[in-house]
PDB file of N, CA and C in Angstrom:
ATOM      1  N   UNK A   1     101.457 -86.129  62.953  1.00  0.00           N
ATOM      2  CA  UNK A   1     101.401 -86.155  61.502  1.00  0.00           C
ATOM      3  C   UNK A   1     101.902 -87.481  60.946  1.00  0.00           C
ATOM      4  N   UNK A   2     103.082 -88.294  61.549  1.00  0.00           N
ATOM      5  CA  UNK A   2     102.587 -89.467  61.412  1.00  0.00           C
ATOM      6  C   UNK A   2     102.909 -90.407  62.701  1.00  0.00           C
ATOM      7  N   UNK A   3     102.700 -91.799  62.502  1.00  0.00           N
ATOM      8  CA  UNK A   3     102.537 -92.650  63.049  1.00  0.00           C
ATOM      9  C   UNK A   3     100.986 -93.186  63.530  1.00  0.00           C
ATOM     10  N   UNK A   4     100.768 -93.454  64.395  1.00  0.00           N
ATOM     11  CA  UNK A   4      99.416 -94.028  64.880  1.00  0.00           C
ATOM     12  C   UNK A   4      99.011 -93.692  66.158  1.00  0.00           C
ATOM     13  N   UNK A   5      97.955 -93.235  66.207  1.00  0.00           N
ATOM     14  CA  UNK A   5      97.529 -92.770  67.576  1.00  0.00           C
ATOM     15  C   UNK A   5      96.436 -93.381  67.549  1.00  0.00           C
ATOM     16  N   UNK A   6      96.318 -93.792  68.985  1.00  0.00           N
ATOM     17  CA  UNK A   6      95.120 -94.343  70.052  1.00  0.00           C
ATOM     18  C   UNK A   6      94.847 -93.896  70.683  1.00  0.00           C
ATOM     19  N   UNK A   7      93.481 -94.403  71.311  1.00  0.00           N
ATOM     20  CA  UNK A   7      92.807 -93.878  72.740  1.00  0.00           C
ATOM     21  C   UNK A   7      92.431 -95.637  72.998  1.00  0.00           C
ATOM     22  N   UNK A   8      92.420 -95.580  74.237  1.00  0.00           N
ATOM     23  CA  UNK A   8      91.895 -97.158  74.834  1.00  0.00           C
ATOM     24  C   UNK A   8      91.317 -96.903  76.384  1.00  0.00           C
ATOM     25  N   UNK A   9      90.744 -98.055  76.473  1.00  0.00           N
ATOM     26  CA  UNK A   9      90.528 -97.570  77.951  1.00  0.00           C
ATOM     27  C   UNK A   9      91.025 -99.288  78.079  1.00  0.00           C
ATOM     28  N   UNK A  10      91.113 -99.291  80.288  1.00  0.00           N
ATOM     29  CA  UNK A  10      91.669-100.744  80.439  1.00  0.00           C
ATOM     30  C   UNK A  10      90.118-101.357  81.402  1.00  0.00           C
ATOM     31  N   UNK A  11      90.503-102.400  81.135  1.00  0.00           N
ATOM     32  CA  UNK A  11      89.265-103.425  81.753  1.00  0.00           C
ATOM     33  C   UNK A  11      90.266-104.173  82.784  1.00  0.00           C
ATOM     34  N   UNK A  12      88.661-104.573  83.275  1.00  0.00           N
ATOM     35  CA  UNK A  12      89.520-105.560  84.329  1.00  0.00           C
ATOM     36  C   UNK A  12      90.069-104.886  85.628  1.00  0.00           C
ATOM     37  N   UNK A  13      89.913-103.588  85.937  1.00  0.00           N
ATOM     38  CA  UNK A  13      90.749-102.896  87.040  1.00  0.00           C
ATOM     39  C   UNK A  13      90.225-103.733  88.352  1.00  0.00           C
ATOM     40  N   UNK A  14      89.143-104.373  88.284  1.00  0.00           N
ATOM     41  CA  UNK A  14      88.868-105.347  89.443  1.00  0.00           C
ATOM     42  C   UNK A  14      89.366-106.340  90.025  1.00  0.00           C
ATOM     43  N   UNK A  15      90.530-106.563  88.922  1.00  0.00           N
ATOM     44  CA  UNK A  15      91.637-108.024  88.894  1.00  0.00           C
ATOM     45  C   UNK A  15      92.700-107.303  89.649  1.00  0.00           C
ATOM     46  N   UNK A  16      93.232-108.212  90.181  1.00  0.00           N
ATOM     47  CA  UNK A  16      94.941-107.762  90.650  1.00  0.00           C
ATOM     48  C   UNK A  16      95.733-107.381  89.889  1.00  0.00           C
ATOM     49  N   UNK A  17      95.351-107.989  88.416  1.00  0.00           N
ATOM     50  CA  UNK A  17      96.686-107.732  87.313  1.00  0.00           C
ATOM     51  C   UNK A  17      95.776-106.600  86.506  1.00  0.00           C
ATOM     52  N   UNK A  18      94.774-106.323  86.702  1.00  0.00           N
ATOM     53  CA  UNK A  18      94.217-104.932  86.116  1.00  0.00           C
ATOM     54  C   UNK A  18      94.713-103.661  86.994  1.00  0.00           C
ATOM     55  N   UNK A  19      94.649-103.739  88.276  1.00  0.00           N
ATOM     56  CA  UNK A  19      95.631-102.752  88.979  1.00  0.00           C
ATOM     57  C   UNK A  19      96.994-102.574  88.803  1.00  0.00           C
ATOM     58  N   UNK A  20      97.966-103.802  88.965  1.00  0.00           N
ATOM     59  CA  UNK A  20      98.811-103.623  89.072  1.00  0.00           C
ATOM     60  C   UNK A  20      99.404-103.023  87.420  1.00  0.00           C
ATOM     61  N   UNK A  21      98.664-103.000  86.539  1.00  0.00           N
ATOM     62  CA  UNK A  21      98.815-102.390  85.371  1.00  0.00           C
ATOM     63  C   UNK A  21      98.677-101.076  85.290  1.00  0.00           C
ATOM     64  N   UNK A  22      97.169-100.682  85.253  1.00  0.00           N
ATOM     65  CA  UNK A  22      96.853 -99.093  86.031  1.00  0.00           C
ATOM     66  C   UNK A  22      98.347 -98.635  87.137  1.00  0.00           C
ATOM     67  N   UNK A  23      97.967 -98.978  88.126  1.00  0.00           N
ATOM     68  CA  UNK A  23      99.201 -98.479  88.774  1.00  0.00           C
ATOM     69  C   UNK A  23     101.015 -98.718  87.750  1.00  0.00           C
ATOM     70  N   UNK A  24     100.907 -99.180  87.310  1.00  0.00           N
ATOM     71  CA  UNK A  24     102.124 -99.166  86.734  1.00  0.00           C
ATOM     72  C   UNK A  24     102.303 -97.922  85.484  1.00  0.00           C
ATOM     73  N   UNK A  25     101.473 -97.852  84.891  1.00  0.00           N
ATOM     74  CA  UNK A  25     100.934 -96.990  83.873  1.00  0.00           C
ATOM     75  C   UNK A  25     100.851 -95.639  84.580  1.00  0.00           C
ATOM     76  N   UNK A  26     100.511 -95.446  85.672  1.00  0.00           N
ATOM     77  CA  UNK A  26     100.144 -94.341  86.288  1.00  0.00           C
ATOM     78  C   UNK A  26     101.604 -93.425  87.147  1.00  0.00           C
ATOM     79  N   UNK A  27     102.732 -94.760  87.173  1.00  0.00           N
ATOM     80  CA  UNK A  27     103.514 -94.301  87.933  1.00  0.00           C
ATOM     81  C   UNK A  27     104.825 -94.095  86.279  1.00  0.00           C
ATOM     82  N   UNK A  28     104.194 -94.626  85.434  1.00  0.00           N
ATOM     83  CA  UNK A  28     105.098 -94.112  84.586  1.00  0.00           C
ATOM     84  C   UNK A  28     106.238 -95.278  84.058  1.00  0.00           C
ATOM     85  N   UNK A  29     106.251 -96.319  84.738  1.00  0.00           N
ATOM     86  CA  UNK A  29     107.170 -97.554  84.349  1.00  0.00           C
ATOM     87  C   UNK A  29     106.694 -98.230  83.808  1.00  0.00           C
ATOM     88  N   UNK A  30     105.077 -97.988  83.174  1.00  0.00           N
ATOM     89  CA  UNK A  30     104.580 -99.298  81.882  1.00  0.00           C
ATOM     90  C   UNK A  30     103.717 -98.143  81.694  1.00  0.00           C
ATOM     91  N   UNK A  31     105.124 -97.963  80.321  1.00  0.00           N
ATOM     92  CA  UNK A  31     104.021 -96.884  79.790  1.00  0.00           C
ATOM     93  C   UNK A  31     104.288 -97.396  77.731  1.00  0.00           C
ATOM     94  N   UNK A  32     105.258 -98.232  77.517  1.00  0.00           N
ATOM     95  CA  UNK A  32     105.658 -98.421  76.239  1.00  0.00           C
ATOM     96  C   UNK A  32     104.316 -99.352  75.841  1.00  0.00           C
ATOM     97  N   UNK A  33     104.375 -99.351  74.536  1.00  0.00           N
ATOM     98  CA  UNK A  33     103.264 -99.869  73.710  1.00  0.00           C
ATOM     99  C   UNK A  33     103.535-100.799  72.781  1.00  0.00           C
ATOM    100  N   UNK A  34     102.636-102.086  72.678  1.00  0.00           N
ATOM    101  CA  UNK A  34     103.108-102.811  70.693  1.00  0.00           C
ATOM    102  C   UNK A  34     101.637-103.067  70.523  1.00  0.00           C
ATOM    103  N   UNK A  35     101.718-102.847  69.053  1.00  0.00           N
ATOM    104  CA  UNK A  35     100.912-103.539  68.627  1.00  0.00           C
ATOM    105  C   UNK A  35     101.145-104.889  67.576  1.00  0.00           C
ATOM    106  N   UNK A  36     100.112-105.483  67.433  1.00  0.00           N
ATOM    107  CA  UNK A  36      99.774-106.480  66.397  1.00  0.00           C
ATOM    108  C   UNK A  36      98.866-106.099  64.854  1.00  0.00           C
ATOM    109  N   UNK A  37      98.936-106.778  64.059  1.00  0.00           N
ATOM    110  CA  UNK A  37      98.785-105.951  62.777  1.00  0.00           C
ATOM    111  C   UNK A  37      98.449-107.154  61.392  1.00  0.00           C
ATOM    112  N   UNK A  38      97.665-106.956  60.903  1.00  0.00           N
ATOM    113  CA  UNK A  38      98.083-107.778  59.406  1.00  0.00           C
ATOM    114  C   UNK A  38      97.936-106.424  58.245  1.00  0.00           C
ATOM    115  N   UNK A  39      99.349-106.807  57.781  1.00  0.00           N
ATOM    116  CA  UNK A  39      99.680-106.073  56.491  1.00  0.00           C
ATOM    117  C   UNK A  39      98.609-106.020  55.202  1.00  0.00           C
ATOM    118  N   UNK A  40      97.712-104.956  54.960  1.00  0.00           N
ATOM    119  CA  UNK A  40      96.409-104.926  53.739  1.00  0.00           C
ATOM    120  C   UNK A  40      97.803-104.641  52.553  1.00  0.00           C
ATOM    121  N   UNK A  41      98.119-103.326  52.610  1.00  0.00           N
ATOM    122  CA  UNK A  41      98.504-103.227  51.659  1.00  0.00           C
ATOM    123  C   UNK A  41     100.153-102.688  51.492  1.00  0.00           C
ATOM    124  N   UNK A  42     100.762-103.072  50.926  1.00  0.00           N
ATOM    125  CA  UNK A  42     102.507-102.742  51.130  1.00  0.00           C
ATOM    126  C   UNK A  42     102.976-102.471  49.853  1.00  0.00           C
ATOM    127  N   UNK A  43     104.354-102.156  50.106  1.00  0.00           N
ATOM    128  CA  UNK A  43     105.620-102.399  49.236  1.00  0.00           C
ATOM    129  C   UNK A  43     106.774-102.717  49.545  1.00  0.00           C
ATOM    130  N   UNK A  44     107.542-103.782  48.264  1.00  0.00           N
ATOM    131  CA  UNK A  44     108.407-104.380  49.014  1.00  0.00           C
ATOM    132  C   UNK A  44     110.056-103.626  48.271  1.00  0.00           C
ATOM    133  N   UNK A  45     110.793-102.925  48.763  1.00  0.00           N
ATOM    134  CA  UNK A  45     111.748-102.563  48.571  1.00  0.00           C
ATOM    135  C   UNK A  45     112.645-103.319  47.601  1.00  0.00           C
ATOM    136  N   UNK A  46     113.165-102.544  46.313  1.00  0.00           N
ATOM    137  CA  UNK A  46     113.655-103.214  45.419  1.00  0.00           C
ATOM    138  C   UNK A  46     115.146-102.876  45.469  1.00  0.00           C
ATOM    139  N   UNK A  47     115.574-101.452  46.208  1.00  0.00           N
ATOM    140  CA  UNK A  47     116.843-101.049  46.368  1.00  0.00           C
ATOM    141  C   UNK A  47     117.497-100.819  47.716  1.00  0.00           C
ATOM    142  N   UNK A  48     119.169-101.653  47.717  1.00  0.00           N
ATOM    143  CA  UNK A  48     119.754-101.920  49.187  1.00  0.00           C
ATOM    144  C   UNK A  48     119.050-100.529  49.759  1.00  0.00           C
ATOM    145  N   UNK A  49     118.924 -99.299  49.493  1.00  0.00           N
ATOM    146  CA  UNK A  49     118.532 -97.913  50.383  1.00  0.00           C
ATOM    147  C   UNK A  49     117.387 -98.240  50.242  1.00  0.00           C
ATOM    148  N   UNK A  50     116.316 -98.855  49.950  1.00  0.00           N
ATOM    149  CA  UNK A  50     114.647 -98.640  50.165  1.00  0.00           C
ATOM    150  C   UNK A  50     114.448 -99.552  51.493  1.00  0.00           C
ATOM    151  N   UNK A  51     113.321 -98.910  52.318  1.00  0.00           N
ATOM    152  CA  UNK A  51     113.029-100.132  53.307  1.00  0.00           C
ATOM    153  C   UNK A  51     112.495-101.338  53.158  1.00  0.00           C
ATOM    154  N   UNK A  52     112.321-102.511  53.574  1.00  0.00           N
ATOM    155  CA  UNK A  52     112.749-103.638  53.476  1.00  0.00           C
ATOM    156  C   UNK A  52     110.948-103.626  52.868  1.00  0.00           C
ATOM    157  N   UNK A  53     110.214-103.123  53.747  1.00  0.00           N
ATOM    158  CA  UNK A  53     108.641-102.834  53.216  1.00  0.00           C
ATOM    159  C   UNK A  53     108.576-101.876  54.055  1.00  0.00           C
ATOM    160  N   UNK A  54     107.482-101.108  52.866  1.00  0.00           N
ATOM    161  CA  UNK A  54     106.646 -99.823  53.127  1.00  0.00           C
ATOM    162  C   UNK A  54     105.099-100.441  53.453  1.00  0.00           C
ATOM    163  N   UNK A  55     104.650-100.170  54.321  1.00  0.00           N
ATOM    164  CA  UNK A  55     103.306-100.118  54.802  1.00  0.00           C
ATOM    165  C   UNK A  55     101.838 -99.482  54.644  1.00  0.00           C
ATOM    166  N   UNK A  56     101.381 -99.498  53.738  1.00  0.00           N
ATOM    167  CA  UNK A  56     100.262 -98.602  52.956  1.00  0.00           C
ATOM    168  C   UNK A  56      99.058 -98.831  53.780  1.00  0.00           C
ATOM    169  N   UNK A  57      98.598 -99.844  54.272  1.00  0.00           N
ATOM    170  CA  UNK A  57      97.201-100.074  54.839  1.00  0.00           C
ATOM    171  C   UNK A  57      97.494-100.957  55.774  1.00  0.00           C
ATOM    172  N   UNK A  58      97.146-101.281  56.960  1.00  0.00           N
ATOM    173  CA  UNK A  58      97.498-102.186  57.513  1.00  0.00           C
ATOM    174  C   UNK A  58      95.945-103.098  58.999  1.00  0.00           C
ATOM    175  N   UNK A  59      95.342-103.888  59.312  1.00  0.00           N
ATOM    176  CA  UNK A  59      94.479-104.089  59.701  1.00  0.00           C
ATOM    177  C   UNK A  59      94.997-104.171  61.574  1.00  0.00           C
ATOM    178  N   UNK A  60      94.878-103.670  62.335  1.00  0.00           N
ATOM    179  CA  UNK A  60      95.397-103.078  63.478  1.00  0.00           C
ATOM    180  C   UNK A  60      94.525-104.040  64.316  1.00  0.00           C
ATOM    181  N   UNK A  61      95.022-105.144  64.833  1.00  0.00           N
ATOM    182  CA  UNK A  61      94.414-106.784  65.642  1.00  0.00           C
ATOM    183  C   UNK A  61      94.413-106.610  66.921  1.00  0.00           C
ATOM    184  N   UNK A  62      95.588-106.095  67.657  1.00  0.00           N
ATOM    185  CA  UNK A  62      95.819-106.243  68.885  1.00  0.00           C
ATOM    186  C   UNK A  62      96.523-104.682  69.617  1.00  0.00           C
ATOM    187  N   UNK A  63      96.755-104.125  70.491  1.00  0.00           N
ATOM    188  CA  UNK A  63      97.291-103.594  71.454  1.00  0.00           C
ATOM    189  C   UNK A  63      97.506-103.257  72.608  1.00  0.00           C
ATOM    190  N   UNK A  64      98.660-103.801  73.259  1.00  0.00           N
ATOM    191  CA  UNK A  64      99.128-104.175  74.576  1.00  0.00           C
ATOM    192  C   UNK A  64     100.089-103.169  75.073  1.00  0.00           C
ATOM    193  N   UNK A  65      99.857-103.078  76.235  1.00  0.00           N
ATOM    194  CA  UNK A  65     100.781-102.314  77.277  1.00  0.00           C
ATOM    195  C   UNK A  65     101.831-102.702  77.481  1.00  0.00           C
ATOM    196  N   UNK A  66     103.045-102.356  77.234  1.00  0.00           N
ATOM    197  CA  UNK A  66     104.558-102.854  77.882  1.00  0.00           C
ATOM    198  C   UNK A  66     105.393-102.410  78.373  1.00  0.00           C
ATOM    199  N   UNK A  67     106.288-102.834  78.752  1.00  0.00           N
ATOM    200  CA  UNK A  67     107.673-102.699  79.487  1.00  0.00           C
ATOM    201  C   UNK A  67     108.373-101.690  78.726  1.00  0.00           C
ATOM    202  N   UNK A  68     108.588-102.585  77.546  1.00  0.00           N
ATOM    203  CA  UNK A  68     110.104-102.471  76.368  1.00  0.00           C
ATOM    204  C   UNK A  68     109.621-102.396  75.126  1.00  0.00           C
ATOM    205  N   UNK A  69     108.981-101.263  74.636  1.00  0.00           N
ATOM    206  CA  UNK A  69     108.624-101.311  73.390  1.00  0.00           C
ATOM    207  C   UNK A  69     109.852-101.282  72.254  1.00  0.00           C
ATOM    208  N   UNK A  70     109.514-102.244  70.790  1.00  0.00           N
ATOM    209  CA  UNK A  70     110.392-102.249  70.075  1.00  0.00           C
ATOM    210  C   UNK A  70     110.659-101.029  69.606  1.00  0.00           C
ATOM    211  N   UNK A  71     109.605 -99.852  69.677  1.00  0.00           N
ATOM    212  CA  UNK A  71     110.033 -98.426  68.939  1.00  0.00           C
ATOM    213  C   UNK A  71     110.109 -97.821  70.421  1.00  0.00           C
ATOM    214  N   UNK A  72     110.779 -97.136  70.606  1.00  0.00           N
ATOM    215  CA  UNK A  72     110.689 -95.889  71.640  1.00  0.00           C
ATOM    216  C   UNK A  72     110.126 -94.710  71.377  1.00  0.00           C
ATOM    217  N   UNK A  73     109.644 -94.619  70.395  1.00  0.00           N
ATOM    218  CA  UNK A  73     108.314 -93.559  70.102  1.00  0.00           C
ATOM    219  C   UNK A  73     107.003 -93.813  70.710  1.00  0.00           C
ATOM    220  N   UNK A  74     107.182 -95.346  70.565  1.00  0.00           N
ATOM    221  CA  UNK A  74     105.550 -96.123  71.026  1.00  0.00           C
ATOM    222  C   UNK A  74     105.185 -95.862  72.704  1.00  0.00           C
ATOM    223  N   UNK A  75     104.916 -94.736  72.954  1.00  0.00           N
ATOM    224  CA  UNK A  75     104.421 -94.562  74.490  1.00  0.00           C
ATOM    225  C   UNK A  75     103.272 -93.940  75.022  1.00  0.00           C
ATOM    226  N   UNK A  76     102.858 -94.448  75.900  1.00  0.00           N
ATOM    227  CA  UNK A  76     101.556 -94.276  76.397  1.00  0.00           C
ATOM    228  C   UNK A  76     101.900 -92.260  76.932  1.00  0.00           C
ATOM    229  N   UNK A  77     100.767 -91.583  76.483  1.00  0.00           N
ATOM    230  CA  UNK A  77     101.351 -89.967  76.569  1.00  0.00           C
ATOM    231  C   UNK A  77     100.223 -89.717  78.125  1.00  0.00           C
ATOM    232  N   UNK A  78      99.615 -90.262  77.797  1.00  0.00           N
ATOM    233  CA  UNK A  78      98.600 -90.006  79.239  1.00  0.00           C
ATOM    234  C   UNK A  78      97.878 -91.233  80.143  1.00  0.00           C
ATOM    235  N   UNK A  79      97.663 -91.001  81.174  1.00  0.00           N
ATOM    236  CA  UNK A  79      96.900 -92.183  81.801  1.00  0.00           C
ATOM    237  C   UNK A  79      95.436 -91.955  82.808  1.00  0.00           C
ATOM    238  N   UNK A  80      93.832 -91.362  82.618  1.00  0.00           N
ATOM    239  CA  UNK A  80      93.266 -90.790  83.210  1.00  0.00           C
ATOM    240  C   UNK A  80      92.639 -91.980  83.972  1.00  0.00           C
ATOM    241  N   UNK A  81      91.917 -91.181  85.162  1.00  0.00           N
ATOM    242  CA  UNK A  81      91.151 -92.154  85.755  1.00  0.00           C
ATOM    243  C   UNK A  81      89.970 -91.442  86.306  1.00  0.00           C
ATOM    244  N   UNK A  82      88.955 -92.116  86.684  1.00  0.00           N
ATOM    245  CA  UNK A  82      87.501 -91.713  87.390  1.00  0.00           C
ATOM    246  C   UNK A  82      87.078 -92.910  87.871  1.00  0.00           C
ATOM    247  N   UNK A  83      86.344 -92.382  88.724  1.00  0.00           N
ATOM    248  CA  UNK A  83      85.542 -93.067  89.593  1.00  0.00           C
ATOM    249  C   UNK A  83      83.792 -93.114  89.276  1.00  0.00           C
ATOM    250  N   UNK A  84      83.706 -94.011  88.580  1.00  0.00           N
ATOM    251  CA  UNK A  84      82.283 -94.451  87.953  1.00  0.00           C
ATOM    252  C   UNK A  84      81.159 -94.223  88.623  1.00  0.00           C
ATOM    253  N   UNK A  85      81.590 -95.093  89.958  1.00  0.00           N
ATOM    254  CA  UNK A  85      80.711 -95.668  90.453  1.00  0.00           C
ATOM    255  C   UNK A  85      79.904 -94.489  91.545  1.00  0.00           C
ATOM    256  N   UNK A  86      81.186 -93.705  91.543  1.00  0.00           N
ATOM    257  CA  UNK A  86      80.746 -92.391  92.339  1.00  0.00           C
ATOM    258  C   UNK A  86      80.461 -90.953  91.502  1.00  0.00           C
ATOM    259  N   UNK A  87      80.145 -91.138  90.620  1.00  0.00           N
ATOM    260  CA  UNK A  87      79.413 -90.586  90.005  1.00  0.00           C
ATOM    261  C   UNK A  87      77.811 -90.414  89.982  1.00  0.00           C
ATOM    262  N   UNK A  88      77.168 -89.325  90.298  1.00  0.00           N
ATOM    263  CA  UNK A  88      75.872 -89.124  89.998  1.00  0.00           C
ATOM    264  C   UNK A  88      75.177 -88.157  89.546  1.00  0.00           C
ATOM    265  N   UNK A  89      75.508 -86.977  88.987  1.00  0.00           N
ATOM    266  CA  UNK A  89      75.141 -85.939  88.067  1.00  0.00           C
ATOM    267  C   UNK A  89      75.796 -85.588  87.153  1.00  0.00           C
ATOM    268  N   UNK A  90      75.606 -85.430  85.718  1.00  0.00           N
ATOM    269  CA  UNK A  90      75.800 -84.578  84.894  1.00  0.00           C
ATOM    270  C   UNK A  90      77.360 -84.112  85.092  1.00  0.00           C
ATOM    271  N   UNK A  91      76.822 -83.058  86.033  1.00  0.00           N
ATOM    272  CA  UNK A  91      78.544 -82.011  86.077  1.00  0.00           C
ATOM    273  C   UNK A  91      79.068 -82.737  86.933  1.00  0.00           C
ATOM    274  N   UNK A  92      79.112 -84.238  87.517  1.00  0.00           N
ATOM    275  CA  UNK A  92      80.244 -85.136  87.908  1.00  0.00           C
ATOM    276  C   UNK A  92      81.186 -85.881  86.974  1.00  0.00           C
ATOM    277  N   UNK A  93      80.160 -86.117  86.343  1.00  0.00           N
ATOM    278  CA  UNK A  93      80.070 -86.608  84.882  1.00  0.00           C
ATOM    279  C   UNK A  93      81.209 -85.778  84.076  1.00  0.00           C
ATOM    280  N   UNK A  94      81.647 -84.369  83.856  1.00  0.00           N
ATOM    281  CA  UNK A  94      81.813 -83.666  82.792  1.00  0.00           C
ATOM    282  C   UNK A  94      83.173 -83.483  83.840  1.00  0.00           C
TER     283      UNK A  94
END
């Protein structure tokens, strides 16, 4: 109800550093998240108790896999995998 939710998939699993990501993700030690962002629409706090800015719209640029996310809410909740290439019907498929 709030915050931001994603779905992504990863590229690159053909690289060394595309595995060693997958596998890291998979074992549960890179599972934190950041993103990048430009602010559409805000507010800027006029009282010491208001937050510094409120965030109304925001244009969502980038998101990366990490270590140490600045929020500890920000975490990857699942990590699936398949095999593409061995795939060949329908109900392999599903």
């Amino acid at each position: 109800s709030k915050g931001l939710k994603v779905e992504g998939q990863l590229f690159a699993l053909g690289t060394d550093r595309g595995q060693l990501i997958y596998e890291g993700m998979k074992a549960g030690s890179l599972d934190g998240l950041s993103i990048g962002y430009r602010a559409k629409k805000y507010t800027v706090g006029t009282k010491p108790t208001d937050p510094s800015r409120t965030l109304h719209e925001i244009e969502l640029v980038e998101l990366s896999v990490v270590t140490f996310p600045s929020n500890d809410k920000a975490t990857v909740g699942a990590v699936k995998s398949a095999d593409i290439d061995g795939l060949k019907t329908l109900s392999d498929f599903e």
